[in-house]
PDB file of N, CA and C in Angstrom:
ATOM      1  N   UNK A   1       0.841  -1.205   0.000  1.00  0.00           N
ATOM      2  CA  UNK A   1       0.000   0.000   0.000  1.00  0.00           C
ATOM      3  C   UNK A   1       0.875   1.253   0.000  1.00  0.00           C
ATOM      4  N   UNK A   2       0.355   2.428  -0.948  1.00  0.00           N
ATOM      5  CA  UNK A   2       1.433   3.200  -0.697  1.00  0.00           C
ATOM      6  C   UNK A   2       0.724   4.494   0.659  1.00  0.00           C
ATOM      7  N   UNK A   3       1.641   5.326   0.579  1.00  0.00           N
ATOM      8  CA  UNK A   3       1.905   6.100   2.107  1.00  0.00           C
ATOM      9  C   UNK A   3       1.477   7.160   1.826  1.00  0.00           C
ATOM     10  N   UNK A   4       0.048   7.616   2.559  1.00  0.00           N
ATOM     11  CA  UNK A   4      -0.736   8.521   2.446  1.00  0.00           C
ATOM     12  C   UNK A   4       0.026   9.727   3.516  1.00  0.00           C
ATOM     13  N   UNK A   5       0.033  10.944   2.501  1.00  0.00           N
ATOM     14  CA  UNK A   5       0.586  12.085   3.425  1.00  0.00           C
ATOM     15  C   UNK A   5      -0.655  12.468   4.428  1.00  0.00           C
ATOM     16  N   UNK A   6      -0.679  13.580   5.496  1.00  0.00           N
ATOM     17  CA  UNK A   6      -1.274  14.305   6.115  1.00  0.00           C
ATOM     18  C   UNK A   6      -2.269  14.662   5.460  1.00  0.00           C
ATOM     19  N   UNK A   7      -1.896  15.502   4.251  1.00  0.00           N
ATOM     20  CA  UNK A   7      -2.262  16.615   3.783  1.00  0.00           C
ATOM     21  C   UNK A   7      -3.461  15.658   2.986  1.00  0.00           C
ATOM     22  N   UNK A   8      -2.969  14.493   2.205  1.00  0.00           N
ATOM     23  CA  UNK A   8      -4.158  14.049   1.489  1.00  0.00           C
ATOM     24  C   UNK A   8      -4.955  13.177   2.118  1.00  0.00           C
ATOM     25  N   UNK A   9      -4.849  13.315   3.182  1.00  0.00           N
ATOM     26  CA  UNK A   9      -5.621  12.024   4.512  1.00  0.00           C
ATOM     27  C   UNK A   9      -6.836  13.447   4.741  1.00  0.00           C
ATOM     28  N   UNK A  10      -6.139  14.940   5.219  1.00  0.00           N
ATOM     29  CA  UNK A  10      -7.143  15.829   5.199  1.00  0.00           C
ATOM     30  C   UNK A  10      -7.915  15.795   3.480  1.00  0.00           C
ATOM     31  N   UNK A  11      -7.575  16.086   3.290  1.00  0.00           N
ATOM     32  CA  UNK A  11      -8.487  16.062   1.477  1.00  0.00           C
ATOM     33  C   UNK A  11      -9.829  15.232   1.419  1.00  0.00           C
ATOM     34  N   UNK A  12      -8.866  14.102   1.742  1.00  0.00           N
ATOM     35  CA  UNK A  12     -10.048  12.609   1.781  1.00  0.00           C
ATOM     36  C   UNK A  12     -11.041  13.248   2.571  1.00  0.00           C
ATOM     37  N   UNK A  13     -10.438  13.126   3.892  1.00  0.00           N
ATOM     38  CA  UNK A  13     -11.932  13.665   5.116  1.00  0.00           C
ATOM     39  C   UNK A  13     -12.765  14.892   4.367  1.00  0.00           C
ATOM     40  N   UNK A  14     -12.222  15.745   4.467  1.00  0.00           N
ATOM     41  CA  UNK A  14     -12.874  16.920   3.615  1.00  0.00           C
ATOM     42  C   UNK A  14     -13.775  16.603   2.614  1.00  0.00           C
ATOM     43  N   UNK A  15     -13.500  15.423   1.762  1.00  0.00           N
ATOM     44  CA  UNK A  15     -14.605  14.930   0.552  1.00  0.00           C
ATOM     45  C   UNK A  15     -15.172  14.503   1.584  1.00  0.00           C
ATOM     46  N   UNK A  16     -15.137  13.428   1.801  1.00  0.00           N
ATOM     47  CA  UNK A  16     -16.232  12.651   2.201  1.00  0.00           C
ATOM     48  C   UNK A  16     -17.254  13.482   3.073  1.00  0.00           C
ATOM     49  N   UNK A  17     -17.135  14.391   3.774  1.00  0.00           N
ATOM     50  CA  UNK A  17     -17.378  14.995   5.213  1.00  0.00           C
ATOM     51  C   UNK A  17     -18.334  16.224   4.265  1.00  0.00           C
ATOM     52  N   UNK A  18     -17.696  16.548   3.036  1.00  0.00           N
ATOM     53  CA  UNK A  18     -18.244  17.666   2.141  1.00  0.00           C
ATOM     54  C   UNK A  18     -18.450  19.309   2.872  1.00  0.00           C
ATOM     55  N   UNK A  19     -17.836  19.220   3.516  1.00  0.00           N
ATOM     56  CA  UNK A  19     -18.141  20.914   4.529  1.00  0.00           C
ATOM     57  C   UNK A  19     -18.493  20.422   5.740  1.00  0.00           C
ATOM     58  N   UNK A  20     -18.661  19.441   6.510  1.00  0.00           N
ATOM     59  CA  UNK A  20     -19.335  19.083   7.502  1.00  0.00           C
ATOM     60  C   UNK A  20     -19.132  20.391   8.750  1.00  0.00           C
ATOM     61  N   UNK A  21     -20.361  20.854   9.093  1.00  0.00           N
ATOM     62  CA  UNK A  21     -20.192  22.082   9.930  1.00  0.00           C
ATOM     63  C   UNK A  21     -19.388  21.223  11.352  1.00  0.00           C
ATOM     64  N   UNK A  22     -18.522  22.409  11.484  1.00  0.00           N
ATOM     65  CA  UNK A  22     -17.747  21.351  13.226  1.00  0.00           C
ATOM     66  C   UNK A  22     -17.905  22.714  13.847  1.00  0.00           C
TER      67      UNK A  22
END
């Protein structure tokens, strides 16, 4: 598997989550 940075681990959440108000 290759080695997910920070930055695109935030990205991911961010899609999936789509704006999620926090």
């Amino acid at each position: 598997m290759e080695i997910i940075n920070d930055i695109d681990i935030e990205n991911i959440i961010d899609f999936i989550v789509e704006g999620d108000p926090q």
